[in-house]
N, C-alpha and C. Protein backbone atom coordinates (compact mmCIF):
# COMPACT_ATOMS: atom_id res chain seq x y z
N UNK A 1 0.84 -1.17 0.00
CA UNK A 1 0.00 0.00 0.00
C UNK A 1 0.89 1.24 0.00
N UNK A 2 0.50 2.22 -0.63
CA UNK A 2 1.36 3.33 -0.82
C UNK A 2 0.92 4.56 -0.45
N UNK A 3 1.60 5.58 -0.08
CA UNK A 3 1.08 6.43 0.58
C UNK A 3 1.23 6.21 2.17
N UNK A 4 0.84 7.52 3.02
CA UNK A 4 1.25 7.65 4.40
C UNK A 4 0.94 6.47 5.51
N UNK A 5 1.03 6.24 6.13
CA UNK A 5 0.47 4.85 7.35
C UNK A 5 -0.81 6.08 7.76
N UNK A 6 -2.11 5.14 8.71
CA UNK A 6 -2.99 5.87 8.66
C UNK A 6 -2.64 6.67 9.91
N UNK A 7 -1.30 6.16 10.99
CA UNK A 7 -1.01 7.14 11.87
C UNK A 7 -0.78 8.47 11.55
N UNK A 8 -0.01 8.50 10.19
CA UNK A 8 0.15 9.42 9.35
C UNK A 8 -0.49 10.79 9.43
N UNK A 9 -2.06 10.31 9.28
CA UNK A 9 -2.40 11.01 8.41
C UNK A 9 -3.50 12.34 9.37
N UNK A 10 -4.24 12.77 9.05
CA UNK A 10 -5.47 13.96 9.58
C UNK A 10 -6.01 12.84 10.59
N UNK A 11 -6.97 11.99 9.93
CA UNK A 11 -8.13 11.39 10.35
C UNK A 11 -7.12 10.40 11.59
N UNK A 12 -6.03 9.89 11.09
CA UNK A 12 -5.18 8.71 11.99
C UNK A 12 -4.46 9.60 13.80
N UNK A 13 -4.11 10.86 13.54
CA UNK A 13 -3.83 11.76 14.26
C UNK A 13 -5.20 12.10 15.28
N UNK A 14 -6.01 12.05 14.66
CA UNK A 14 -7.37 12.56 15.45
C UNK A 14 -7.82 11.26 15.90
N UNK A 15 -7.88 10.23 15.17
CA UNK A 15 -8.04 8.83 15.92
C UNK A 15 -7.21 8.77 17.69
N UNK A 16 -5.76 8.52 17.12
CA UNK A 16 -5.00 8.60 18.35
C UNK A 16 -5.14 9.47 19.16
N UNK A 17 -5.14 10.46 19.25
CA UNK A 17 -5.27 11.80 19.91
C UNK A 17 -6.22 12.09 20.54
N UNK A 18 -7.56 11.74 20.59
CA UNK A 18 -8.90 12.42 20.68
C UNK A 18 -10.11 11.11 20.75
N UNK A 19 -10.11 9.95 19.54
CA UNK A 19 -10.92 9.06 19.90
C UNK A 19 -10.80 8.36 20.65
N UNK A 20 -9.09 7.81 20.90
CA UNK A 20 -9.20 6.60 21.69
C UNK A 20 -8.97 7.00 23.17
N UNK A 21 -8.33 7.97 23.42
CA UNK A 21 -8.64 8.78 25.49
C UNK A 21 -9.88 8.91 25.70
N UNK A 22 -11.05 8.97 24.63
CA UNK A 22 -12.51 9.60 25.01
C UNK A 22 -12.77 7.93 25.53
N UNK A 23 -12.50 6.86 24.24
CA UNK A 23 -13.00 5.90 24.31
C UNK A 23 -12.39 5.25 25.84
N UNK A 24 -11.20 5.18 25.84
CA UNK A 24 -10.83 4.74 27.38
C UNK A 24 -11.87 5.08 28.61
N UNK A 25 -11.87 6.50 28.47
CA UNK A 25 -12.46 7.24 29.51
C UNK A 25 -13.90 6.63 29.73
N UNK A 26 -14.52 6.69 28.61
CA UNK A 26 -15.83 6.08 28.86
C UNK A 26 -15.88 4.54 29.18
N UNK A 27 -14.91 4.07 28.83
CA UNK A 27 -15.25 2.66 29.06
C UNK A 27 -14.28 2.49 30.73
N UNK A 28 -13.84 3.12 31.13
CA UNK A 28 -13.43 3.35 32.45
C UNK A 28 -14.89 3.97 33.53
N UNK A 29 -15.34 4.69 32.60
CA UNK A 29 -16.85 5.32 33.55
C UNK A 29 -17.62 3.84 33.55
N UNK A 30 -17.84 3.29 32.33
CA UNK A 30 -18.74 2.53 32.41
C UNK A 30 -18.54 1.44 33.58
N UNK A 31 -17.17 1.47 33.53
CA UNK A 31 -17.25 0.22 34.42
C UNK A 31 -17.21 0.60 35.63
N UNK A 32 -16.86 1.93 36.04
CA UNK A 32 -17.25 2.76 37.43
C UNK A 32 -18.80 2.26 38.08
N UNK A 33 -19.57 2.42 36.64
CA UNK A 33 -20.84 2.90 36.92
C UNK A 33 -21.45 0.64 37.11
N UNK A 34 -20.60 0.33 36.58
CA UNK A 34 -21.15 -0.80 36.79
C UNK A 34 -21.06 -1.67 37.98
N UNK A 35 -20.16 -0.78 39.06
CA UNK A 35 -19.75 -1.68 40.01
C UNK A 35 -20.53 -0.93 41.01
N UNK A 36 -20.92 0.39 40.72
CA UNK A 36 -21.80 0.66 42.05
C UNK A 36 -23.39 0.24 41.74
N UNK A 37 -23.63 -0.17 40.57
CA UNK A 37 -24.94 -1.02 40.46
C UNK A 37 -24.78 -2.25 40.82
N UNK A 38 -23.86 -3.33 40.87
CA UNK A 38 -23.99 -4.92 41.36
C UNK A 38 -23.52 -4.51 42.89
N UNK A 39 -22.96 -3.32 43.36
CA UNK A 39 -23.44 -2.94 44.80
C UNK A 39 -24.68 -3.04 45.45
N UNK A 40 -24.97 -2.52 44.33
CA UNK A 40 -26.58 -1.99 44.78
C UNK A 40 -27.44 -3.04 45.04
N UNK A 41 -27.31 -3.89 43.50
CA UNK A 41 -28.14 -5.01 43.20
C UNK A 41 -28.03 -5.65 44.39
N UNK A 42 -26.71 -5.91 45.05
CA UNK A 42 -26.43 -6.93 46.27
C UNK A 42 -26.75 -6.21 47.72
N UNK A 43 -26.97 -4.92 47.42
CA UNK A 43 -28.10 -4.64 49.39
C UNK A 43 -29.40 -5.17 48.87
N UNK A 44 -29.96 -4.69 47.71
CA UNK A 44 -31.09 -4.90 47.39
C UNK A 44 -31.66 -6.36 47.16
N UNK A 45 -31.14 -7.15 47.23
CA UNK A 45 -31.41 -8.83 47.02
C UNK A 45 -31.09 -9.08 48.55
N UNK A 46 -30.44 -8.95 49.47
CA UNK A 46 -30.23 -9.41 50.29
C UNK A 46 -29.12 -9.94 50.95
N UNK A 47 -28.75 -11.01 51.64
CA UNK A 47 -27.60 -11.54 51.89
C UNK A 47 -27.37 -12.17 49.89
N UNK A 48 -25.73 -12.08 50.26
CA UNK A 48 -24.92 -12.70 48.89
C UNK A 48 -25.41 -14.25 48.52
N UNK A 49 -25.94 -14.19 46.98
CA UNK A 49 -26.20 -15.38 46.85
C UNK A 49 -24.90 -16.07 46.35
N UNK A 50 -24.51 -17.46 46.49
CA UNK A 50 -23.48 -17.82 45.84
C UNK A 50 -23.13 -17.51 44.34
N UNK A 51 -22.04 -17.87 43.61
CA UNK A 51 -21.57 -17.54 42.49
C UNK A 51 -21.64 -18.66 42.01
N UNK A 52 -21.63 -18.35 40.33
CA UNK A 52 -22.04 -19.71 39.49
C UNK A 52 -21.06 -20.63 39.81
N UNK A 53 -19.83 -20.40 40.27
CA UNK A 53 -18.59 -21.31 40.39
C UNK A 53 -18.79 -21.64 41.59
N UNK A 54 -19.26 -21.65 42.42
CA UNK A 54 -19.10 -22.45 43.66
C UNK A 54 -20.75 -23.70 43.95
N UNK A 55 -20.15 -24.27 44.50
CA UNK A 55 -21.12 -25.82 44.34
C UNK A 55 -22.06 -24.96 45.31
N UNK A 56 -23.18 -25.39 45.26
CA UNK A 56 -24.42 -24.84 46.30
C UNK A 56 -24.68 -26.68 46.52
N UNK A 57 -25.42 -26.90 48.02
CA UNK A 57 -25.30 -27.85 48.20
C UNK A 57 -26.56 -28.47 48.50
N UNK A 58 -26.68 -29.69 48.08
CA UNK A 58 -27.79 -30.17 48.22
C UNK A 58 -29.17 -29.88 49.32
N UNK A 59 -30.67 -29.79 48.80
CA UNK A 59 -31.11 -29.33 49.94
C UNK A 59 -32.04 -30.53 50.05
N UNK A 60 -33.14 -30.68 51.29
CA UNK A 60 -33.93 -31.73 51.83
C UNK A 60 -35.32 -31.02 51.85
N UNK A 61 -35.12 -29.66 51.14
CA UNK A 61 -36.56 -29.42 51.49
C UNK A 61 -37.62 -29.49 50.52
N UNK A 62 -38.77 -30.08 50.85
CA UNK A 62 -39.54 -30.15 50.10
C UNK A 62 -39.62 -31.56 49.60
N UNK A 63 -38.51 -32.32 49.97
CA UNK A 63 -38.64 -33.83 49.79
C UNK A 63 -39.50 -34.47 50.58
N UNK A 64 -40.14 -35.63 50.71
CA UNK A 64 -41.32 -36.26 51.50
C UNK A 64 -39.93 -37.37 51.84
N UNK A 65 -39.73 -37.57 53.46
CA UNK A 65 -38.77 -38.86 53.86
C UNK A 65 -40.09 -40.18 54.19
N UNK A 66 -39.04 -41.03 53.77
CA UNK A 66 -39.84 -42.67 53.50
C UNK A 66 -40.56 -43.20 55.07
């Protein structure tokens, strides 16, 4: 390909410069904003329910014994 690299160029300068700090930034907010909602979510549900990775353990309720 011939001609400048697109770092080069107007549009490649304004990429680096300007799109991708905005884009960081926001995706740094977002995830700000996402951790004080599964805060939230977790006063609002109650005590911590387990996580998909950990075994939850068998229960007896609701079974009829012989």
């Amino acid at each position: 390909m011939s001609g400048p690299s697109f770092f080069q160029t107007y549009m490649g300068q304004r990429f680096y410069e300007t799109t991708m700090p905005q884009l960081v930034r926001q995706l740094t907010r977002l995830n700000d904003n996402l951790e004080r909602l599964v805060v939230v979510a977790e006063q609002l549900s109650g005590p911590k329910q387990s996580s998909s990775g950990d075994p939850v353990p068998p229960t007896t309720e609701g079974v009829e014994k012989p």
